[in-house]
C-alpha atoms as a PDB file:
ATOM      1  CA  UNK A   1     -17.286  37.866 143.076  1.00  0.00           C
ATOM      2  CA  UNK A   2     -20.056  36.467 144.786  1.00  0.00           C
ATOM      3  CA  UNK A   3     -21.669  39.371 145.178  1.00  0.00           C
ATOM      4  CA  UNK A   4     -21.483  39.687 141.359  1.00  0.00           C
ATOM      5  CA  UNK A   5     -23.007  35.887 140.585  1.00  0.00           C
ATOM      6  CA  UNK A   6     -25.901  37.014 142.960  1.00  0.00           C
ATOM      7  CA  UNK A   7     -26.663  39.868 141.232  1.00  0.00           C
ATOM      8  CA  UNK A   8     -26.598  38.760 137.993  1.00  0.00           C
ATOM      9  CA  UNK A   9     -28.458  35.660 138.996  1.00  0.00           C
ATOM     10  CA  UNK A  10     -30.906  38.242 140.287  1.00  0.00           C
ATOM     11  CA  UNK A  11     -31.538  39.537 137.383  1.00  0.00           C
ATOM     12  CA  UNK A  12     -32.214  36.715 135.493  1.00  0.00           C
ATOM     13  CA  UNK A  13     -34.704  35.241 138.064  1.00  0.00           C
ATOM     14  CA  UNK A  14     -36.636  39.050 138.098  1.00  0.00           C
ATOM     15  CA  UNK A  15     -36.910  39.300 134.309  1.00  0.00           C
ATOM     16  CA  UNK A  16     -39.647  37.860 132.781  1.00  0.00           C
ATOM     17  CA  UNK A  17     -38.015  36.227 129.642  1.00  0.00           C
ATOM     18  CA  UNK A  18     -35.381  34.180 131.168  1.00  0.00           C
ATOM     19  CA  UNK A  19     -38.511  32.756 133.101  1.00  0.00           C
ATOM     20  CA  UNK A  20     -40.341  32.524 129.860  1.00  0.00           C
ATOM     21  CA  UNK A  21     -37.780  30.954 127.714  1.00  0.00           C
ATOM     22  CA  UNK A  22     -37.613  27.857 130.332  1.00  0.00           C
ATOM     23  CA  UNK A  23     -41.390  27.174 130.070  1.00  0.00           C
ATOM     24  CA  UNK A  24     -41.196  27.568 125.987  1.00  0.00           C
ATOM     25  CA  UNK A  25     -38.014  25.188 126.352  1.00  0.00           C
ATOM     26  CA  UNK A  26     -40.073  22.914 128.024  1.00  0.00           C
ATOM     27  CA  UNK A  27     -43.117  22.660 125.913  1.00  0.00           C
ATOM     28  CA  UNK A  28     -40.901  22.977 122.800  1.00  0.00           C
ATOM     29  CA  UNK A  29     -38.863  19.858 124.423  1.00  0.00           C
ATOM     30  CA  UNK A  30     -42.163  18.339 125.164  1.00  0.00           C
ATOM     31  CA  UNK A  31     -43.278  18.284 121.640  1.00  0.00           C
ATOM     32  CA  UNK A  32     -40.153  17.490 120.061  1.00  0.00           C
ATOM     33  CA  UNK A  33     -39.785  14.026 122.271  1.00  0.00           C
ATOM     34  CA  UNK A  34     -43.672  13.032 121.239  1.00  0.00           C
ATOM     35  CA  UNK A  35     -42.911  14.170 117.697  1.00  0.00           C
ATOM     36  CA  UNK A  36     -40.187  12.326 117.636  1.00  0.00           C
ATOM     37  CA  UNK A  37     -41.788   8.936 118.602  1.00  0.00           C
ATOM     38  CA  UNK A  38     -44.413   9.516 116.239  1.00  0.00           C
ATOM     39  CA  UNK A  39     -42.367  10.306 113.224  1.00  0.00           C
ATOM     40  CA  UNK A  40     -40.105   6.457 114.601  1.00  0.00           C
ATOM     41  CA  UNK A  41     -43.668   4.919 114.727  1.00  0.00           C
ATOM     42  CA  UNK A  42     -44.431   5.562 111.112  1.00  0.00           C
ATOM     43  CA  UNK A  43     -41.024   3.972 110.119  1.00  0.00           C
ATOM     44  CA  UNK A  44     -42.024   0.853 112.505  1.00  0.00           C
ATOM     45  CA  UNK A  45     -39.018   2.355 114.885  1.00  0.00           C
ATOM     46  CA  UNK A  46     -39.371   2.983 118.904  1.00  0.00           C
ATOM     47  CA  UNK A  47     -36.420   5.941 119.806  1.00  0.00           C
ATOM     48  CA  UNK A  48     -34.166   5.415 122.541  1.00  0.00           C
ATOM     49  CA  UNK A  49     -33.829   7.623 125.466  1.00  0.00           C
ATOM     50  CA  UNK A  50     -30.737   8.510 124.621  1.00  0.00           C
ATOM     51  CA  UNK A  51     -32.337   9.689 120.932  1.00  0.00           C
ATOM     52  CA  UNK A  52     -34.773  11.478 123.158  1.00  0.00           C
ATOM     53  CA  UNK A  53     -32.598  13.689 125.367  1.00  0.00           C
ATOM     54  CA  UNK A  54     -30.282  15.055 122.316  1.00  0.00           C
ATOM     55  CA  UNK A  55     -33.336  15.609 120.006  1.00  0.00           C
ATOM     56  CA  UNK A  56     -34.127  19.095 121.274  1.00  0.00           C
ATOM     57  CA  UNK A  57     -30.877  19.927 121.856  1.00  0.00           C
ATOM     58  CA  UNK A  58     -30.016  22.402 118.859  1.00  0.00           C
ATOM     59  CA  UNK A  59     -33.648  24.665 120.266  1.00  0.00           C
ATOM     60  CA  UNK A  60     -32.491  25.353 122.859  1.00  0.00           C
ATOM     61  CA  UNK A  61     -29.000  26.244 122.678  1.00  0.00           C
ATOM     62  CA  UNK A  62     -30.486  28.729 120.586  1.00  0.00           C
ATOM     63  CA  UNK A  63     -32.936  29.802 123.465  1.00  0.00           C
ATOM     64  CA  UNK A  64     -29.805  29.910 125.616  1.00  0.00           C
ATOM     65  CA  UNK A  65     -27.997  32.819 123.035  1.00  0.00           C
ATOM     66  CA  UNK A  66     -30.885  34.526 123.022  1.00  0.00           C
ATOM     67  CA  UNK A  67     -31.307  34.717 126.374  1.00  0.00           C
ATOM     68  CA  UNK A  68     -27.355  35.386 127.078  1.00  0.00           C
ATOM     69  CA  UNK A  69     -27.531  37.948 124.179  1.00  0.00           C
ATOM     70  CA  UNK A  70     -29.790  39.931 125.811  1.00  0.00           C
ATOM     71  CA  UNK A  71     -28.360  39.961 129.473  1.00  0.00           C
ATOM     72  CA  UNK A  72     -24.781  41.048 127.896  1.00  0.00           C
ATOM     73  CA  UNK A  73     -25.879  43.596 124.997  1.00  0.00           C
ATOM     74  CA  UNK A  74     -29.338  44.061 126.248  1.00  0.00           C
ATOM     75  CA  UNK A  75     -27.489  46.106 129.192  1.00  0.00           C
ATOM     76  CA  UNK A  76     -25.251  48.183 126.390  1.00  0.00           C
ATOM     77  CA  UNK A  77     -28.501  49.077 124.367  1.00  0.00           C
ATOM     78  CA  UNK A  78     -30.657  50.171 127.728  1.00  0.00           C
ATOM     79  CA  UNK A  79     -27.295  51.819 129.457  1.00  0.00           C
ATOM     80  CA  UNK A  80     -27.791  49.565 132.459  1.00  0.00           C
ATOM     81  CA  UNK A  81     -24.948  48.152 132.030  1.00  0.00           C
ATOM     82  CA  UNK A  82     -22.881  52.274 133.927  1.00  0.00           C
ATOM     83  CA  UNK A  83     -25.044  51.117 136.906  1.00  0.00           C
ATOM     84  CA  UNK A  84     -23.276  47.822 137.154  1.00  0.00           C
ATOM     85  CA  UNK A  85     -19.929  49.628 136.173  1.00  0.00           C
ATOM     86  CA  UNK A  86     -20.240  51.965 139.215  1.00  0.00           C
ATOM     87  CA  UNK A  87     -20.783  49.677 141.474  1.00  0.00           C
ATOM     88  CA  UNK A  88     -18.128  47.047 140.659  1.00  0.00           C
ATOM     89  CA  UNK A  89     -15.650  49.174 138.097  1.00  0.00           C
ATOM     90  CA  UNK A  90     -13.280  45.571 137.698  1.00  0.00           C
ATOM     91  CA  UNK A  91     -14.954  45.122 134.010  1.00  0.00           C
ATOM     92  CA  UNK A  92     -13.494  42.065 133.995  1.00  0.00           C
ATOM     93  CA  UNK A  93     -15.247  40.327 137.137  1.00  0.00           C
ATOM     94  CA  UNK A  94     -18.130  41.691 135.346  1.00  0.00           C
ATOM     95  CA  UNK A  95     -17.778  39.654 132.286  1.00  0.00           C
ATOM     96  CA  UNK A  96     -16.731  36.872 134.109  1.00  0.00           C
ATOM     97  CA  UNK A  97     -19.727  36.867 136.475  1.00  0.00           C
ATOM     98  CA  UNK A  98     -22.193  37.095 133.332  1.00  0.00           C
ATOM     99  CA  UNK A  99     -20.124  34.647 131.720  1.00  0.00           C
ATOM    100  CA  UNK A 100     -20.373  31.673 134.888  1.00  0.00           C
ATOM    101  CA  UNK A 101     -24.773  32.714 135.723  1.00  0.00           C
ATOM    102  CA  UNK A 102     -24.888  32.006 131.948  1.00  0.00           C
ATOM    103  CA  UNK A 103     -23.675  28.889 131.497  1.00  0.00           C
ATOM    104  CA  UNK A 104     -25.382  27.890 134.300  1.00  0.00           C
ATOM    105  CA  UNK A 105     -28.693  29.121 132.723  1.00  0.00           C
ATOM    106  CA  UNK A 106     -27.734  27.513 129.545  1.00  0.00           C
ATOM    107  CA  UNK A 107     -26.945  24.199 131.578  1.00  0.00           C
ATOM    108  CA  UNK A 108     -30.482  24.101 133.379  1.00  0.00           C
ATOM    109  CA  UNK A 109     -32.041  24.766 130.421  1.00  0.00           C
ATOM    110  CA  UNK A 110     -30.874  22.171 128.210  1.00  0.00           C
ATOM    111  CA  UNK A 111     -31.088  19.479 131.443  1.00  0.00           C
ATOM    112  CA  UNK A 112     -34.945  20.132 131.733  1.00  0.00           C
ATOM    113  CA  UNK A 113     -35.294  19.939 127.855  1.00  0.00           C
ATOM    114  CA  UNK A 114     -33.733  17.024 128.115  1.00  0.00           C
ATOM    115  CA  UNK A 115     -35.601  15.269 130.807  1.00  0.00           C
ATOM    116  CA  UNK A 116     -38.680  16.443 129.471  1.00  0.00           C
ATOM    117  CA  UNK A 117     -38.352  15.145 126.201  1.00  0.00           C
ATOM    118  CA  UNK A 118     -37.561  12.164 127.253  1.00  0.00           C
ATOM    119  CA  UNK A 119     -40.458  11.793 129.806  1.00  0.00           C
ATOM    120  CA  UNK A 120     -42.704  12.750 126.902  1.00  0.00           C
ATOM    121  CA  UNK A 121     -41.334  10.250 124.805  1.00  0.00           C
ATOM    122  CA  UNK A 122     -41.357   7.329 127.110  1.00  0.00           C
ATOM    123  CA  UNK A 123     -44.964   7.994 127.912  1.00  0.00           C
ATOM    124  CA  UNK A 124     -45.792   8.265 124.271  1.00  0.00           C
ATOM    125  CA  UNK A 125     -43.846   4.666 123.653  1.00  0.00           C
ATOM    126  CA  UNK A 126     -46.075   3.112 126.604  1.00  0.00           C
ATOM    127  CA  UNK A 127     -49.036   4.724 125.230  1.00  0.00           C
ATOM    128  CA  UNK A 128     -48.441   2.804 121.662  1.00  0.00           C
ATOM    129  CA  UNK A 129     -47.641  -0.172 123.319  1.00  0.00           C
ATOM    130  CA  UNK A 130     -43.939  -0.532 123.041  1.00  0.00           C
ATOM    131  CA  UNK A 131     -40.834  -0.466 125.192  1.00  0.00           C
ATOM    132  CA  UNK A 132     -38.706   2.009 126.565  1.00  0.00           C
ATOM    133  CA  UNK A 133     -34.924   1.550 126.168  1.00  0.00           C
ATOM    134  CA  UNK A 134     -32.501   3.654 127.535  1.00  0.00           C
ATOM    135  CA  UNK A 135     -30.200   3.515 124.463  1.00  0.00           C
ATOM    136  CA  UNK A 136     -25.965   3.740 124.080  1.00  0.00           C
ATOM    137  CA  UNK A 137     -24.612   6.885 124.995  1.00  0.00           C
ATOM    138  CA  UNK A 138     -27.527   8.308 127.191  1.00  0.00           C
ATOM    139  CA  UNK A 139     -25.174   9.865 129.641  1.00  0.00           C
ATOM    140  CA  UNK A 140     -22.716  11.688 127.417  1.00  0.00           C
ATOM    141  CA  UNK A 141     -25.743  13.013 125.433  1.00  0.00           C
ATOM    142  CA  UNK A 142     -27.245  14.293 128.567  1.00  0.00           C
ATOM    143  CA  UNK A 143     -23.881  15.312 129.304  1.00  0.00           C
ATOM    144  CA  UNK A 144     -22.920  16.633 125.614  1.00  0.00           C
ATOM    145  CA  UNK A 145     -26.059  18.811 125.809  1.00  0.00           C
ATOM    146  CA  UNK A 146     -25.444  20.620 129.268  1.00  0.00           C
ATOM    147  CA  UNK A 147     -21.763  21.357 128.434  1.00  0.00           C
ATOM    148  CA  UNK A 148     -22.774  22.487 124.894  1.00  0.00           C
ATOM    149  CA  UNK A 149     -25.628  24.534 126.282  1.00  0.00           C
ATOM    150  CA  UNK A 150     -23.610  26.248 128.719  1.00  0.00           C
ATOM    151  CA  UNK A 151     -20.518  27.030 126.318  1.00  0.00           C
ATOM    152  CA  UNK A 152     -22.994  28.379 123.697  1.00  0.00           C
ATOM    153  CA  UNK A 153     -24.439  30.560 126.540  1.00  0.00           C
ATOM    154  CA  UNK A 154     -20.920  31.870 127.776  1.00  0.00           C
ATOM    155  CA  UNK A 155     -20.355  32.697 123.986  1.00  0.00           C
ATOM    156  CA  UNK A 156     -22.938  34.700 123.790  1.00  0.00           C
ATOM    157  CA  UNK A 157     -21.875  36.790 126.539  1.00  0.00           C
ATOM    158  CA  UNK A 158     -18.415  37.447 124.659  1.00  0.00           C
ATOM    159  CA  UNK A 159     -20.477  38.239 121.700  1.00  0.00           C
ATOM    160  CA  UNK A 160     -23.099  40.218 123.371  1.00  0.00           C
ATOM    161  CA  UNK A 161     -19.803  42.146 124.987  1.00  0.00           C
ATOM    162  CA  UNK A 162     -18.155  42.597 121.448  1.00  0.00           C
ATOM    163  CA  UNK A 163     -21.309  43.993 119.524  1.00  0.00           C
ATOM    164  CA  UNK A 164     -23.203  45.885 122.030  1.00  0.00           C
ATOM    165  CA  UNK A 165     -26.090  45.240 119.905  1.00  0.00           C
ATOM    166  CA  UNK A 166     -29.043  42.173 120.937  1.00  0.00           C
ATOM    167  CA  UNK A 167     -30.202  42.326 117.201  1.00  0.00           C
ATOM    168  CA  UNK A 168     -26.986  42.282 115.411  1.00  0.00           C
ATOM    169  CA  UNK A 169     -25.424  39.167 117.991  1.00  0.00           C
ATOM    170  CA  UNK A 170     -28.770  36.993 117.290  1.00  0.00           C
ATOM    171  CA  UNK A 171     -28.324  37.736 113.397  1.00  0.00           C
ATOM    172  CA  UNK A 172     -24.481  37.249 113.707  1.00  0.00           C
ATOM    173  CA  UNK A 173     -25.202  33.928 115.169  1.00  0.00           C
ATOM    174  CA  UNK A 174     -28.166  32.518 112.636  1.00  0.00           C
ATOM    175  CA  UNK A 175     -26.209  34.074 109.673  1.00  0.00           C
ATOM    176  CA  UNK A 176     -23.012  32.185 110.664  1.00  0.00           C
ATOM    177  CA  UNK A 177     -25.063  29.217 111.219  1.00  0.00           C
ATOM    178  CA  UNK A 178     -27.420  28.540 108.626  1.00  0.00           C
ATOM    179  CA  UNK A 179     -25.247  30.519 105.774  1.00  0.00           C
ATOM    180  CA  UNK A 180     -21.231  30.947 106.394  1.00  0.00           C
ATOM    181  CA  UNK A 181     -21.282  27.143 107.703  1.00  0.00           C
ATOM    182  CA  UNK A 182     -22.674  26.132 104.352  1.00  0.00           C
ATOM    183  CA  UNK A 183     -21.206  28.467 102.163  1.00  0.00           C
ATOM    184  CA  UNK A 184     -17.273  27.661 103.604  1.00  0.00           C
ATOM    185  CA  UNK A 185     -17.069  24.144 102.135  1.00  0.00           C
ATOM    186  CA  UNK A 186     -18.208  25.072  98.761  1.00  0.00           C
ATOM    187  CA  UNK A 187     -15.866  28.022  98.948  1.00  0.00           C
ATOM    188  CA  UNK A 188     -13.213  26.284  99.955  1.00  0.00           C
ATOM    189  CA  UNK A 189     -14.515  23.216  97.281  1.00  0.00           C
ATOM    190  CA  UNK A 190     -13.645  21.409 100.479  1.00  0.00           C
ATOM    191  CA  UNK A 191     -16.127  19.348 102.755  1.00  0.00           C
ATOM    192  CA  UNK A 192     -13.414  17.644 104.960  1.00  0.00           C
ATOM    193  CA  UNK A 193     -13.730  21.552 106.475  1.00  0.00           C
ATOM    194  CA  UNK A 194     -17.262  21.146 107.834  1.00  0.00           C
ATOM    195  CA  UNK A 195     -16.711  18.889 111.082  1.00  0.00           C
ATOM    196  CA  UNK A 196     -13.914  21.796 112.339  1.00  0.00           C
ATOM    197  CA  UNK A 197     -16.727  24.499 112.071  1.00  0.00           C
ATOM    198  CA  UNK A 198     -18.479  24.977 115.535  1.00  0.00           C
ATOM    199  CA  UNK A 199     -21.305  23.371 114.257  1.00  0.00           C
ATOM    200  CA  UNK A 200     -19.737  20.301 113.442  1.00  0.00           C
ATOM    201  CA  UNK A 201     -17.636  20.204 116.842  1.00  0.00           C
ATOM    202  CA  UNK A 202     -21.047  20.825 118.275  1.00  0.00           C
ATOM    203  CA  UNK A 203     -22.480  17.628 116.670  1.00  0.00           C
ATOM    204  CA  UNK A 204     -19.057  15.742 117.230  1.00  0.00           C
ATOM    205  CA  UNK A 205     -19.864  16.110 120.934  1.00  0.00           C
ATOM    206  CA  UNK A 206     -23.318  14.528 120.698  1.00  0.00           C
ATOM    207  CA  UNK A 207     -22.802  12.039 118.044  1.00  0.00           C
ATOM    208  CA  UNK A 208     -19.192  11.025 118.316  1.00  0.00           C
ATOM    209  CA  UNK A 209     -17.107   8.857 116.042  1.00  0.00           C
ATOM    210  CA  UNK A 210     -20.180   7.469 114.170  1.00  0.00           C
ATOM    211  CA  UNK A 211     -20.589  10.658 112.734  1.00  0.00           C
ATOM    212  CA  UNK A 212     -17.235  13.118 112.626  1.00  0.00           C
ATOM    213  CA  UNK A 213     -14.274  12.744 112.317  1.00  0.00           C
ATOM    214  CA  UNK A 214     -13.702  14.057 115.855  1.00  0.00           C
ATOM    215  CA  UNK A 215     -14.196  12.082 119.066  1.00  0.00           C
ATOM    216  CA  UNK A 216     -16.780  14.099 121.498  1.00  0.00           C
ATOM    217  CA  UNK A 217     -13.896  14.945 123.647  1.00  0.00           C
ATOM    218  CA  UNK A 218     -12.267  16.695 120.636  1.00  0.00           C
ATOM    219  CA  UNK A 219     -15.081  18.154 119.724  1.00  0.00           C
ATOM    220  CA  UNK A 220     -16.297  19.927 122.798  1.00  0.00           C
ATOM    221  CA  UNK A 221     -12.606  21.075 123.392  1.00  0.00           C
ATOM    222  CA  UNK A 222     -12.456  22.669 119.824  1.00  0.00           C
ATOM    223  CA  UNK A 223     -15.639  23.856 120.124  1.00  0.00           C
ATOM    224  CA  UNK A 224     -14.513  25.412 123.779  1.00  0.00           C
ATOM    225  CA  UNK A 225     -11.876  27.358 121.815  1.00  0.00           C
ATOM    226  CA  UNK A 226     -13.956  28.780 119.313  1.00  0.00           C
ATOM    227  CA  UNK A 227     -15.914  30.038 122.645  1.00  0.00           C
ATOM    228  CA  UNK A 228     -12.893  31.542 123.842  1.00  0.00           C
ATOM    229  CA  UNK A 229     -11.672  33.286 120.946  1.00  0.00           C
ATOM    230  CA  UNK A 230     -15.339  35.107 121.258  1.00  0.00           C
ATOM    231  CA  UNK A 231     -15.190  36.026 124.675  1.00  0.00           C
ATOM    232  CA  UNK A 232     -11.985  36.978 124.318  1.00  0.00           C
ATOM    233  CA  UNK A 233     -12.775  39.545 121.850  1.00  0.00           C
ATOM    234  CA  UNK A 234     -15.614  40.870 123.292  1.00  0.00           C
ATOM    235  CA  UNK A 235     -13.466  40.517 126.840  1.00  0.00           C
ATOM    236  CA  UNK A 236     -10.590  43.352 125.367  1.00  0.00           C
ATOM    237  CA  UNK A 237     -13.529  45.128 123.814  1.00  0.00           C
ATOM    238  CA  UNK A 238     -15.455  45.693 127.047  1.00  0.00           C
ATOM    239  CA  UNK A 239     -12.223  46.687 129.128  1.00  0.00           C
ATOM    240  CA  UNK A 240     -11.001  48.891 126.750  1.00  0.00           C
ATOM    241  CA  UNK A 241     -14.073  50.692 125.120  1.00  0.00           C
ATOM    242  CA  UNK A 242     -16.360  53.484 127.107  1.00  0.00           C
ATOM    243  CA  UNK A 243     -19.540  51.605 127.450  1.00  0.00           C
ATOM    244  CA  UNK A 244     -21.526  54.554 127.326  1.00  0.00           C
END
């Protein structure tokens, strides 16, 4: 297995795009935290740090799918993935190993966002002349972000692993978000249903009982099963279909 988590991490350090998507996360994050202390100034508010850190949060989970996506399906589409087969032929260490370098790409990923938006916007407070406050909650956004970033990540790989397709995955995932999660509550003529959707579990986790009906702990747990229902699919997929 370790052999496996080096590898993969291998190839995600080699490939240009993994590489790339942390600098765009960056400046992205960057821009978001000075944005975001502008747009306060204008309404005669200063953000808190902990406002900071979540504020690109939603970015770059998305950079962390696409990057997943693409090491999981990417490897279907460019038959890359028979070389990895032949050399370890346990298809399930395989997954598994994708799964763990994933998360932990999605994890460093949203951390730097995170501390780079909130460097940005601290020096753009001190610039204007007010004060930087660190905020309720700083940790467990920090924290909420990281988990989140990872789990969306390790989804990914179980969707990546079900579809065999990068294009179809990254559509699967914008369609559900932006259109099924808005279309269910007015099917359903219901919008007590929106919080239980992985979108809302996903805000649960960063803005807690303020906001949803679920605590963050709920939240990240029911938003950890929808992840394993994914990977779960695209786990019995993967061991049981040729991947040729």
């Amino acid at each position: 297995m370790t052999g496996l988590l080096a590898t993969e991490t291998l190839k995600l350090r080699t490939l240009v795009l993994p590489l790339a998507v942390l600098v765009i996360g960056a400046v992205g994050s960057a821009t978001i935290g000075y944005a975001g202390v502008q747009i306060a100034a204008g309404n005669g508010e200063t953000p808190t740090l902990a406002e900071l850190a979540v504020a690109p949060s939603q970015p770059l989970w998305f950079l962390a799918v696409i990057v997943a996506v693409l090491a999981t399906a990417g490897e279907f589409q460019h038959g890359t993935v028979v070389v990895t087969l032949l050399q370890v032929p346990r298809r399930g260490r395989v997954l598994v190993a994708k799964a763990t370098v994933a998360a932990g790409y999605g994890a460093v990923l949203a951390a730097l966002g995170a501390a780079v938006a909130m460097l940005t916007g601290a020096v753009a407070v001190l610039v204007s002349g007010g004060q930087v406050t660190a905020g309720s909650g700083l940790v467990q956004g920090i924290a909420g972000c990281v988990v989140l970033a990872g789990l969306w990540a390790v989804l990914a790989v179980g969707l990546g692993a079900l579809v065999r397709s990068s294009t179809v995955a990254l559509v699967a995932v914008l369609l559900w978000k932006f259109v099924v999660e808005e279309l269910i509550p007015i099917v359903t003529r219901t919008q007590e249903v929106q919080p239980w959707l992985p979108s809302g579990a996903a805000n649960a986790v960063l803005k807690g009982d303020e906001a949803s009906v679920l605590s963050p702990a709920a939240g990240g747990l029911l938003f950890a099963g929808y992840t394993a229902a994914i990977v779960l699919a695209g786990a019995m997929t993967f061991i049981r279909r040729d991947p040729a």
